[in-house]
Protein backbone atom coordinates (compact mmCIF):
# COMPACT_ATOMS: atom_id res chain seq x y z
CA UNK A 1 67.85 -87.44 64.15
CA UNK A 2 66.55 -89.87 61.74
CA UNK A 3 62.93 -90.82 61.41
CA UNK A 4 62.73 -94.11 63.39
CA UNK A 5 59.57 -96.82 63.20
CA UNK A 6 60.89 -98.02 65.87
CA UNK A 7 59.79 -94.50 67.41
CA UNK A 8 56.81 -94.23 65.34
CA UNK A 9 55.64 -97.91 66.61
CA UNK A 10 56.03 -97.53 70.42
CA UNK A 11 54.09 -94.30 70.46
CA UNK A 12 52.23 -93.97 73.27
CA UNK A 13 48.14 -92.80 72.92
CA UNK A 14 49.38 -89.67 75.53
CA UNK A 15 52.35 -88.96 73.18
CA UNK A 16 49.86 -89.00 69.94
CA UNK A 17 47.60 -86.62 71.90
CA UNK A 18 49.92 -84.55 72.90
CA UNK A 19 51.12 -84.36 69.33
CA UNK A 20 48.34 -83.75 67.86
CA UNK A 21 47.41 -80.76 70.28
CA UNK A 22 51.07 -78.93 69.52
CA UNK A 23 50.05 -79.34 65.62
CA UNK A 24 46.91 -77.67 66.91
CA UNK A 25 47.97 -75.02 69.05
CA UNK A 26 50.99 -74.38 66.46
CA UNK A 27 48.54 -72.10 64.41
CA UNK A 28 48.49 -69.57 67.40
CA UNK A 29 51.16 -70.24 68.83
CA UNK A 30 55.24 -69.94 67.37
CA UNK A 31 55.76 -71.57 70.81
CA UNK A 32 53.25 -73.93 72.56
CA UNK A 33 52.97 -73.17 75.80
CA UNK A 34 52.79 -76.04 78.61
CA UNK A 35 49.75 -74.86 80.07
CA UNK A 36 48.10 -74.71 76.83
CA UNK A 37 49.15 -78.21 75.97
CA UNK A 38 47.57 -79.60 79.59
CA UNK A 39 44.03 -77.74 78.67
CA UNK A 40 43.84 -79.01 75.09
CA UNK A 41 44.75 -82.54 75.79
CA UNK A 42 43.11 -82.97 78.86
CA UNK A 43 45.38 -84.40 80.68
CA UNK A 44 47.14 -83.71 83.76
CA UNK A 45 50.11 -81.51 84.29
CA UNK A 46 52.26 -84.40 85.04
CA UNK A 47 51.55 -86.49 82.61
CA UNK A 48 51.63 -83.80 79.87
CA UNK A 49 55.38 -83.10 81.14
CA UNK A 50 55.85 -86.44 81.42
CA UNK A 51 54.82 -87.15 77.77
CA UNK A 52 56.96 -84.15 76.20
CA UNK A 53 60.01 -85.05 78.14
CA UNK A 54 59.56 -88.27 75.93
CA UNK A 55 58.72 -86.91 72.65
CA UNK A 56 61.84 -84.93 73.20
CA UNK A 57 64.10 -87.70 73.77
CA UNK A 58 62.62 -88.86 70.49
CA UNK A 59 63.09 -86.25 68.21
CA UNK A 60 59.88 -85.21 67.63
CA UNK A 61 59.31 -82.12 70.13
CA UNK A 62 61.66 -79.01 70.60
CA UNK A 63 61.44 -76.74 73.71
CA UNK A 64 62.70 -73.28 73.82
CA UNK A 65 62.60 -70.77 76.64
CA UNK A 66 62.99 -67.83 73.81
CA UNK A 67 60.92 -65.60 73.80
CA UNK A 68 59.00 -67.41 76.12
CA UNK A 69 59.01 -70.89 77.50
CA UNK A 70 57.00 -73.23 75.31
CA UNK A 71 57.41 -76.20 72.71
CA UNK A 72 57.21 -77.26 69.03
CA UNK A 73 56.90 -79.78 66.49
CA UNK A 74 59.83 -81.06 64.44
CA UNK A 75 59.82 -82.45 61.09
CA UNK A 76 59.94 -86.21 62.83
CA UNK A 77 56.92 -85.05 64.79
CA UNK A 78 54.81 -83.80 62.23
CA UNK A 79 56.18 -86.92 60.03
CA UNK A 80 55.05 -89.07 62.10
CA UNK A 81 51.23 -87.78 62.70
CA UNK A 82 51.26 -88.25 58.93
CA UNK A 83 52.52 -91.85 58.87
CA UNK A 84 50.32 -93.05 62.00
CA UNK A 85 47.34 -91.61 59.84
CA UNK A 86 48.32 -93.50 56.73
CA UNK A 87 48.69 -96.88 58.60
CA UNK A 88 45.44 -95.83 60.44
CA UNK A 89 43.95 -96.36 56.72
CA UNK A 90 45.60 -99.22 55.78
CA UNK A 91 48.22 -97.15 52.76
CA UNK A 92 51.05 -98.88 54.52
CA UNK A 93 51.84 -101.43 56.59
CA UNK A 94 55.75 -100.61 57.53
CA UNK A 95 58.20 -98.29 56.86
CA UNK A 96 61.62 -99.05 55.10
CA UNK A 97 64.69 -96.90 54.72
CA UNK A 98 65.37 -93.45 53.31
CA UNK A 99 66.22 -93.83 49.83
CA UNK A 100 66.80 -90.20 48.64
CA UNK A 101 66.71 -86.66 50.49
CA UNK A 102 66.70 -83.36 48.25
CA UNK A 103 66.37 -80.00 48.93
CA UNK A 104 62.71 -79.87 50.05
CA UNK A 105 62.25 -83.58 51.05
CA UNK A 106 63.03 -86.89 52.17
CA UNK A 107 62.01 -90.15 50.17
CA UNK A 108 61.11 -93.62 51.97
CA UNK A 109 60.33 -96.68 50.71
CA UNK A 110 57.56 -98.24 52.74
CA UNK A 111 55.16 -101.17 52.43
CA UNK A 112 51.02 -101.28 51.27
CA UNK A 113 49.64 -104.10 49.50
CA UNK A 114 52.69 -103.53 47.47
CA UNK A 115 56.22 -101.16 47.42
CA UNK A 116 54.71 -97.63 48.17
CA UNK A 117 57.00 -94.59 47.91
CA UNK A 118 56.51 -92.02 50.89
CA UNK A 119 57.30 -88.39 49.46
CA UNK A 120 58.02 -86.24 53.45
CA UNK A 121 57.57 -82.68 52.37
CA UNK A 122 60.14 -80.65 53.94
CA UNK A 123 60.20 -76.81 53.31
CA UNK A 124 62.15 -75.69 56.11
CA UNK A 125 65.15 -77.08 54.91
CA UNK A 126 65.53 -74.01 53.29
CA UNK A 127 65.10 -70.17 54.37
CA UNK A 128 61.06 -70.69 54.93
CA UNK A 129 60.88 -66.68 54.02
CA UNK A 130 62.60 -67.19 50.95
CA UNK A 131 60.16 -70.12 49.96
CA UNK A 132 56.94 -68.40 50.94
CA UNK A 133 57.73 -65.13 48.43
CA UNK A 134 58.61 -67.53 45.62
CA UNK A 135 55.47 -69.80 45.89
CA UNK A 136 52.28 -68.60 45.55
CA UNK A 137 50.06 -71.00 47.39
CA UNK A 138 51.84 -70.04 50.93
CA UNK A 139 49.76 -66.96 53.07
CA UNK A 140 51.21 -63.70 52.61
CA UNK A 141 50.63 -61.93 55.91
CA UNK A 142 49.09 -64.34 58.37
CA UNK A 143 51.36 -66.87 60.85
CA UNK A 144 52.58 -70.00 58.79
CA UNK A 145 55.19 -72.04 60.28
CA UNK A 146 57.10 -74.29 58.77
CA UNK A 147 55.90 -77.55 58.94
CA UNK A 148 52.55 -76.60 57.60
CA UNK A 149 54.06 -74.62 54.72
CA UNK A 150 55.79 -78.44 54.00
CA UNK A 151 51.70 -79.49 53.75
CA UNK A 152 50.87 -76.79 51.79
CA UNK A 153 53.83 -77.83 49.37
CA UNK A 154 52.51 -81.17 49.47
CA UNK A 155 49.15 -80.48 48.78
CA UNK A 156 50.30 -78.66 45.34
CA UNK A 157 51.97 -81.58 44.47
CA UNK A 158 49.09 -84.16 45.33
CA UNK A 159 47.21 -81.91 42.88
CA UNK A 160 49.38 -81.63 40.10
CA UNK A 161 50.12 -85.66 39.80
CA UNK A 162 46.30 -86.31 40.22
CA UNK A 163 45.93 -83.98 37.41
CA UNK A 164 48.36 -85.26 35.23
CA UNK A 165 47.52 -88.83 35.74
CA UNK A 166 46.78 -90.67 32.26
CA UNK A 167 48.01 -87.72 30.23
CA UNK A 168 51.30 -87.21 31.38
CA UNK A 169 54.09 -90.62 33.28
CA UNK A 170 53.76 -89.56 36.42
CA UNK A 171 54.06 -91.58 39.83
CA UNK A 172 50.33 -92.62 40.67
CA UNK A 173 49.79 -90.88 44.11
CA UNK A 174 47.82 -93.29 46.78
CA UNK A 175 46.97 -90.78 49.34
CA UNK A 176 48.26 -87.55 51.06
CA UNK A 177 48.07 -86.66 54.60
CA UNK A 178 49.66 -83.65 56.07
CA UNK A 179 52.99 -82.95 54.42
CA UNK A 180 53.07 -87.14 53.61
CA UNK A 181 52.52 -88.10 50.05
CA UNK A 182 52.37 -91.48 49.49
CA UNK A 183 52.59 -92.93 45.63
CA UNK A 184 53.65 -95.59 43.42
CA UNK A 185 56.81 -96.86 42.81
CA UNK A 186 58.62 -96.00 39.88
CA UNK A 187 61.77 -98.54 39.57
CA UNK A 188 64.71 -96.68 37.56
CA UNK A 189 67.35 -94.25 37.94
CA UNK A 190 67.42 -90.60 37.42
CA UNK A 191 69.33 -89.49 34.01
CA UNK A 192 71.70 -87.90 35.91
CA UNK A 193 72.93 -91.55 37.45
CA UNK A 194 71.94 -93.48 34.01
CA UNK A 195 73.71 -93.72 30.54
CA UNK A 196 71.08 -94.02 27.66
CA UNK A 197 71.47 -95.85 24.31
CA UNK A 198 69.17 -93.83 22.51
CA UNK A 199 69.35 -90.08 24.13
CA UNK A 200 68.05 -88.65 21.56
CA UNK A 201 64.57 -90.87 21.40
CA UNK A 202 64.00 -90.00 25.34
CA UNK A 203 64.97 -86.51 24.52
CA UNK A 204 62.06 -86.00 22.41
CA UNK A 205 59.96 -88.01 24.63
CA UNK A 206 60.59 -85.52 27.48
CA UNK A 207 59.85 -82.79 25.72
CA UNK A 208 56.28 -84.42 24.50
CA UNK A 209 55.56 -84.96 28.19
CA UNK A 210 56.44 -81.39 29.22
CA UNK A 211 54.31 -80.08 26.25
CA UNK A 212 51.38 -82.68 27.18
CA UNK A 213 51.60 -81.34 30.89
CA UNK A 214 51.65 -77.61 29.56
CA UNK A 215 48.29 -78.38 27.51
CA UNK A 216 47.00 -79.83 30.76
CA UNK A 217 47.86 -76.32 32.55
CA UNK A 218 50.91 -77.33 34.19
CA UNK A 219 54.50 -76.11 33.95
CA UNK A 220 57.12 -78.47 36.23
CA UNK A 221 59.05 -74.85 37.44
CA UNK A 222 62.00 -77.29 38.54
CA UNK A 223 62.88 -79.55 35.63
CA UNK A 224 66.60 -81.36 35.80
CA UNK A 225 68.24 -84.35 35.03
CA UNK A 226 67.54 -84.58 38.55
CA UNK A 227 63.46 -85.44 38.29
CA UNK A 228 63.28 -87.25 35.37
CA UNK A 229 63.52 -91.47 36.00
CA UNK A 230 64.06 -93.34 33.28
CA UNK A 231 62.63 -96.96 33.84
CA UNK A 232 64.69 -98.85 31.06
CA UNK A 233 61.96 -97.85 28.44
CA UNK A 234 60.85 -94.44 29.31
CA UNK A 235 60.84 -91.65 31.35
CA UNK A 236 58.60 -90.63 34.66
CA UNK A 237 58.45 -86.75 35.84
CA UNK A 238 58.78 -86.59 39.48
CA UNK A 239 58.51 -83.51 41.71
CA UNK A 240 55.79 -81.40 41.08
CA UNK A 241 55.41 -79.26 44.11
CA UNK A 242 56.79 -76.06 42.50
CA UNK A 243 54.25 -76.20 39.26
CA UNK A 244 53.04 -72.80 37.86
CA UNK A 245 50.24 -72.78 35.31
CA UNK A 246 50.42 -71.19 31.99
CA UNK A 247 48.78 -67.88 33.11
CA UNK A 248 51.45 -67.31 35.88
CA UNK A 249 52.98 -63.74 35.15
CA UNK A 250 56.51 -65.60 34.95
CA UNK A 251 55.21 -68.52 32.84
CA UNK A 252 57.07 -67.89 30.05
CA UNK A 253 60.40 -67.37 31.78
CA UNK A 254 59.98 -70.33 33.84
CA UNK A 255 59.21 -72.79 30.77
CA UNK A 256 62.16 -71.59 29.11
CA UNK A 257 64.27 -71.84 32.37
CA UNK A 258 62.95 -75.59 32.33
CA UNK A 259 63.55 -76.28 28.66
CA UNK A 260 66.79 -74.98 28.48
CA UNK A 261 68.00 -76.64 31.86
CA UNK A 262 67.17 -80.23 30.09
CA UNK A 263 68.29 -79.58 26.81
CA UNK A 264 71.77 -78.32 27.92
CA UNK A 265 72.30 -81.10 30.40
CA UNK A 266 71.38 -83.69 26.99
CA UNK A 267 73.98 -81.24 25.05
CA UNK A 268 76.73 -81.73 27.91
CA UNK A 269 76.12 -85.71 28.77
CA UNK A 270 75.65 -86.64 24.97
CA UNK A 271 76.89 -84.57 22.50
C-alpha cells in the first residue's frame, strides 16, 4: 500500500500514540505485544484494539501470531511518525506524489515555503542481514530491526550532504527526522534519462566533484549514471547514504569501483 496523506491527515491522537509506543517498544520487542501497547500508551484495552484494528486497515501496523501474538510497524507507519513530525515544525505543509523509488528508498515531492524533496529511507527493501554486514554504522550484535536501520541509513546521509554543503553540488538538506530526509529540490534529470551536448565538459566536472568530496573525507560508495542530475548547466550528486571515508580498509577498491562505473557508462553513452 501506498503512502496516503489522506491517511497521514485523518490520524487520530490514539492512533499517533499508539504509534509512537510500537516505535518504542520495537527496540525490545521483534513483536509488540498488545498488553505492552495498553501499559505504554495508557489507554484502555479497548481502545488500544480499537486503534490497531485501524492502523491496520491503513497500512501502517502488521500483526503476526508467529512466534507469538503481537504487532509491528511498517514502512507507512514509521513514514508517517516522520512526516507528522516535520509538519509539526513547519518543513512542510503537504505532501505530493512519489516521484522516484530505488532500491533503498522512495522520493516525494512535498510542499514548505517552497518545493521540498522528501528522501523515505527504506533498508528493508533489501535482505536487512545483507545490508547490516556491508555498512558499518548498523550494530553488530544487538536487536536492530528494520525500520530503524532505514534511520540509521538516513542519518549517514543527513551527515554526509551537511558536510559537503558549499564544497561539493549537493541537494541542501532542510531537516531529518527518523528515516525522513527532507532537502532541496534539484530540477533536472539523471544522465541516464538525459542526452548532453558537451559530455565531455560534465565529465570532468564529475570527476572534480568526486575528488572535492574525497578531500572533504567522503567517498559516494554508489556512484552511477543513476545519482548524478544534471540541471541543464551542471551536475548535483545525490545519494549519499552508503559513503565510506578515505581510511575505510576498502577505500581504495570502492573509489575505483565508483570511478570506473562513471567513466564506462560516459565511454558506452558517448563514445
Amino acid at each position: 500500500m501506498d503512502l496516503s496523506a489522506d491517511h497521514i491527515k485523518s490520524l487520530h491522537k490514539y492512533e499517533l500514540r499508539v504509534l509512537l509506543s510500537i516505535e518504542y517498544l520495537m527496540g525490545r520487542y521483534s513483536w509488540v505485544p498488545e498488553e505492552e501497547l495498553v501499559r505504554n500508551s495508557r489507554l484502555s484495552a479497548g481502545e488500544v484494539h480499537f486503534r490497531l484494528s485501524r492502523l491496520m486497515k491503513k497500512g501502517m501496523v502488521r500483526y503476526s501470531n508467529v512466534p507469538y501474538p503481537g504487532y509491528c510497524l511498517v514502512f507507512n507507519g514509521y513514514d508517517t511518525l516522520a512526516i507528522t513530525h516535520l509538519v509539526k515544525k513547519g518543513i512542510i505543509t503537504a505532501l505530493g506524489d512519489c516521484i522516484g523509488e530505488g532500491k533503498e528508498s522512495r522520493v516525494y515531492e512535498a510542499l514548505g515555503t517552497g518545493p521540498v524533496i522528501l528522501k523515505l529511507h527504506r533498508i528493508g527493501q533489501r535482505s536487512f542481514q545483507t545490508v547490516r554486514r556491508g555498512r558499518s554504522y548498523l550494530p553488530e550484535n544487538q536487536h536492530c530491526p528494520w525500520v530503524f536501520a532505514s534511520h540509521y541509513s538516513a542519518e549517514q546521509e543527513y551527515l554526509a550532504l551537511n558536510a559537503l554543503q558549499n564544497h561539493v553540488k549537493v541537494p541542501t538538506p532542510l531537516f531529518m527526522n527518523r528515516n525522513v530526509i527532507a532537502m532541496s529540490y534539484i530540477p533536472g534529470d539523471r544522465l541516464a534519462d538525459c542526452t548532453l551536448d558537451d559530455p565531455g565538459k560534465i565529465f570532468d566536472e564529475l570527476i572534480t566533484q568526486v575528488r572535492a568530496a574525497l578531500q572533504l573525507g567522503y567517498i559516494h560508495g554508489d556512484l552511477s549514471e543513476y545519482n548524478v542530475l544534471y540541471d541543464g548547466e551542471g551536475i548535483w550528486i545525490i545519494d549519499w547514504p552508503q559513503w565510506i571515508s578515505p581510511g575505510h580498509e576498502n577505500a581504495d577498491e570502492i573509489l575505483d569501483h565508483d570511478l570506473e562505473t562513471i567513466t564506462k557508462f560516459f565511454h558506452r553513452r558517448y563514445r
